[in-house]
C-alpha atoms as a PDB file:
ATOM      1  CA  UNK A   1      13.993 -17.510  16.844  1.00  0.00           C
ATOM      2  CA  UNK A   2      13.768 -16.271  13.311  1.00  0.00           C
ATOM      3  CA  UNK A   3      14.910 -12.452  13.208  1.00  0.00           C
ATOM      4  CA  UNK A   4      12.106  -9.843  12.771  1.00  0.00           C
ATOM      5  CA  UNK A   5      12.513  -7.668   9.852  1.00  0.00           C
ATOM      6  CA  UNK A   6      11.030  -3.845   9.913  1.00  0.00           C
ATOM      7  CA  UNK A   7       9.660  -1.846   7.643  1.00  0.00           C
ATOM      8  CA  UNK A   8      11.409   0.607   5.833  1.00  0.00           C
ATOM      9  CA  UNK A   9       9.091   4.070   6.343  1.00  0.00           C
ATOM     10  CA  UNK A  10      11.033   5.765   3.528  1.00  0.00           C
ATOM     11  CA  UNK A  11       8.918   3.284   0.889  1.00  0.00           C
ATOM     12  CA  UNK A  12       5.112   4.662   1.884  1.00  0.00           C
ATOM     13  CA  UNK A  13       3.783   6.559   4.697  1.00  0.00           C
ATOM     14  CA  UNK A  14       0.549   6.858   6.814  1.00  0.00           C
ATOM     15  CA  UNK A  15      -2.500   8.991   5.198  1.00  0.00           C
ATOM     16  CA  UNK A  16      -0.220   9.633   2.018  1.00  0.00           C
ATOM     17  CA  UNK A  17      -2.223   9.176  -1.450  1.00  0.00           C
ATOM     18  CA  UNK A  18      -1.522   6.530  -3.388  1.00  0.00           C
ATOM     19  CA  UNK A  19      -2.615   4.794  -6.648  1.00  0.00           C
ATOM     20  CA  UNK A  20      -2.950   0.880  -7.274  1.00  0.00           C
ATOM     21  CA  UNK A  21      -1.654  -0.109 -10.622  1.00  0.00           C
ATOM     22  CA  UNK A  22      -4.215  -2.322 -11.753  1.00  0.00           C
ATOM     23  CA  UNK A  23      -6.988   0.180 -11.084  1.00  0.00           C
ATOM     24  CA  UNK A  24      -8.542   1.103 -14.337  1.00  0.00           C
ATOM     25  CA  UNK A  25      -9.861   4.713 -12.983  1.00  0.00           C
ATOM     26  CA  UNK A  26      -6.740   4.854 -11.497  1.00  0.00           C
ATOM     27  CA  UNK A  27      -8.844   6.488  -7.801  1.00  0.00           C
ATOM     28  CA  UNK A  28      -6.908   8.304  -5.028  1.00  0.00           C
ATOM     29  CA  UNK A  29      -6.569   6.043  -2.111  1.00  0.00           C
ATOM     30  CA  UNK A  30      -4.984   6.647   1.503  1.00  0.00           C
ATOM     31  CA  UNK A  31      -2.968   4.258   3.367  1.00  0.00           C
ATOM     32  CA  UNK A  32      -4.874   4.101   6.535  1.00  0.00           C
ATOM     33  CA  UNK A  33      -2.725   1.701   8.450  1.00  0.00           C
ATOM     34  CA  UNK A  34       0.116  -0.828   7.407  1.00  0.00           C
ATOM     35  CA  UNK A  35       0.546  -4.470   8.516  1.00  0.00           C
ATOM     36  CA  UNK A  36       3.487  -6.178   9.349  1.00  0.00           C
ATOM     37  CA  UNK A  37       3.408  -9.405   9.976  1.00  0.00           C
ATOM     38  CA  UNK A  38       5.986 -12.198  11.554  1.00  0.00           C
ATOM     39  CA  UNK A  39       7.251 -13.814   8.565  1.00  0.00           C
ATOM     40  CA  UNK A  40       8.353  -9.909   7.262  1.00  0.00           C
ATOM     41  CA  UNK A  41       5.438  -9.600   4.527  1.00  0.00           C
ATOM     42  CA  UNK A  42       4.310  -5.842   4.952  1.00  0.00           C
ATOM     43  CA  UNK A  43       0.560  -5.241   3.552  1.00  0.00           C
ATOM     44  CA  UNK A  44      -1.205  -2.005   3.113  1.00  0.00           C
ATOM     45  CA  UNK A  45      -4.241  -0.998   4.008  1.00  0.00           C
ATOM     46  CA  UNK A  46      -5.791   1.592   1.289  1.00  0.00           C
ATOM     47  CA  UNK A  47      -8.755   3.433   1.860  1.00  0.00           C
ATOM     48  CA  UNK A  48     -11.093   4.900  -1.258  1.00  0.00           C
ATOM     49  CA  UNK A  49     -14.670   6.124  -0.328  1.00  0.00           C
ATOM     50  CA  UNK A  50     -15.928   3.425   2.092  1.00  0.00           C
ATOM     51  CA  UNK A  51     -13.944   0.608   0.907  1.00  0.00           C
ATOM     52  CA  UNK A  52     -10.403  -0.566   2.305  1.00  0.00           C
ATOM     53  CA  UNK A  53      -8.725  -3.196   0.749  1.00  0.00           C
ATOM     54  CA  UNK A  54      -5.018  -4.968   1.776  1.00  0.00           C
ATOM     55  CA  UNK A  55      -2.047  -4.428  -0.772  1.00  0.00           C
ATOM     56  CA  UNK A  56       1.841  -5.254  -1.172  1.00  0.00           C
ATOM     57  CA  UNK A  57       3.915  -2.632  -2.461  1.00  0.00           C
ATOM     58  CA  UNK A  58       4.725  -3.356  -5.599  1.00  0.00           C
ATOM     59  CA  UNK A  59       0.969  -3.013  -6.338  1.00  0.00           C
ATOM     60  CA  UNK A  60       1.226   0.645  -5.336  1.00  0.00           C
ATOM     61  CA  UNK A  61       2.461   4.119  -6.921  1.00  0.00           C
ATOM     62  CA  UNK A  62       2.409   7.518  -5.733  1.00  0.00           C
ATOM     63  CA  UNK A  63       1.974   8.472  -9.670  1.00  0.00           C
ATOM     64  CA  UNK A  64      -1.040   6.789 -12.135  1.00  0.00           C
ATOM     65  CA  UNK A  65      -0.601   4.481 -14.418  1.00  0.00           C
ATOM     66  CA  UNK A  66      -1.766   5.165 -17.824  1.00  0.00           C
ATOM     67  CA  UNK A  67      -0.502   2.423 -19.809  1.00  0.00           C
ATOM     68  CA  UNK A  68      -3.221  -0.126 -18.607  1.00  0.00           C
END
């Protein structure tokens, strides 16, 4: 059986804010749960208003981007 890797909680936490690199407004959004899945991919789960939408890391900051 292929070994299980486990997400490193030192990267992004729970209900911290967050900003998504692409986003053009640059919106505060909370990550409201975070997936890990069998093959070792870890998605997030970011929350803005009523909308949540699935992200990798590298698509996510804890400072905005400005240089869009």
């Amino acid at each position: 059986m292929e070994e299980i890797r486990y997400y490193n909680p030192e990267k992004y936490r729970m209900g911290e804010l967050v900003y998504l690199i692409t986003d053009e407004l640059q919106q505060k959004r909370m990550i409201t749960a975070i997936r890990i899945h069998i093959n070792g991919s870890v998605l997030f789960s970011l929350s803005c208003g009523t909308t949540e939408t699935l992200h990798f890391a590298q698509e996510i900051s804890r400072n905005k981007t400005f240089d869009l």
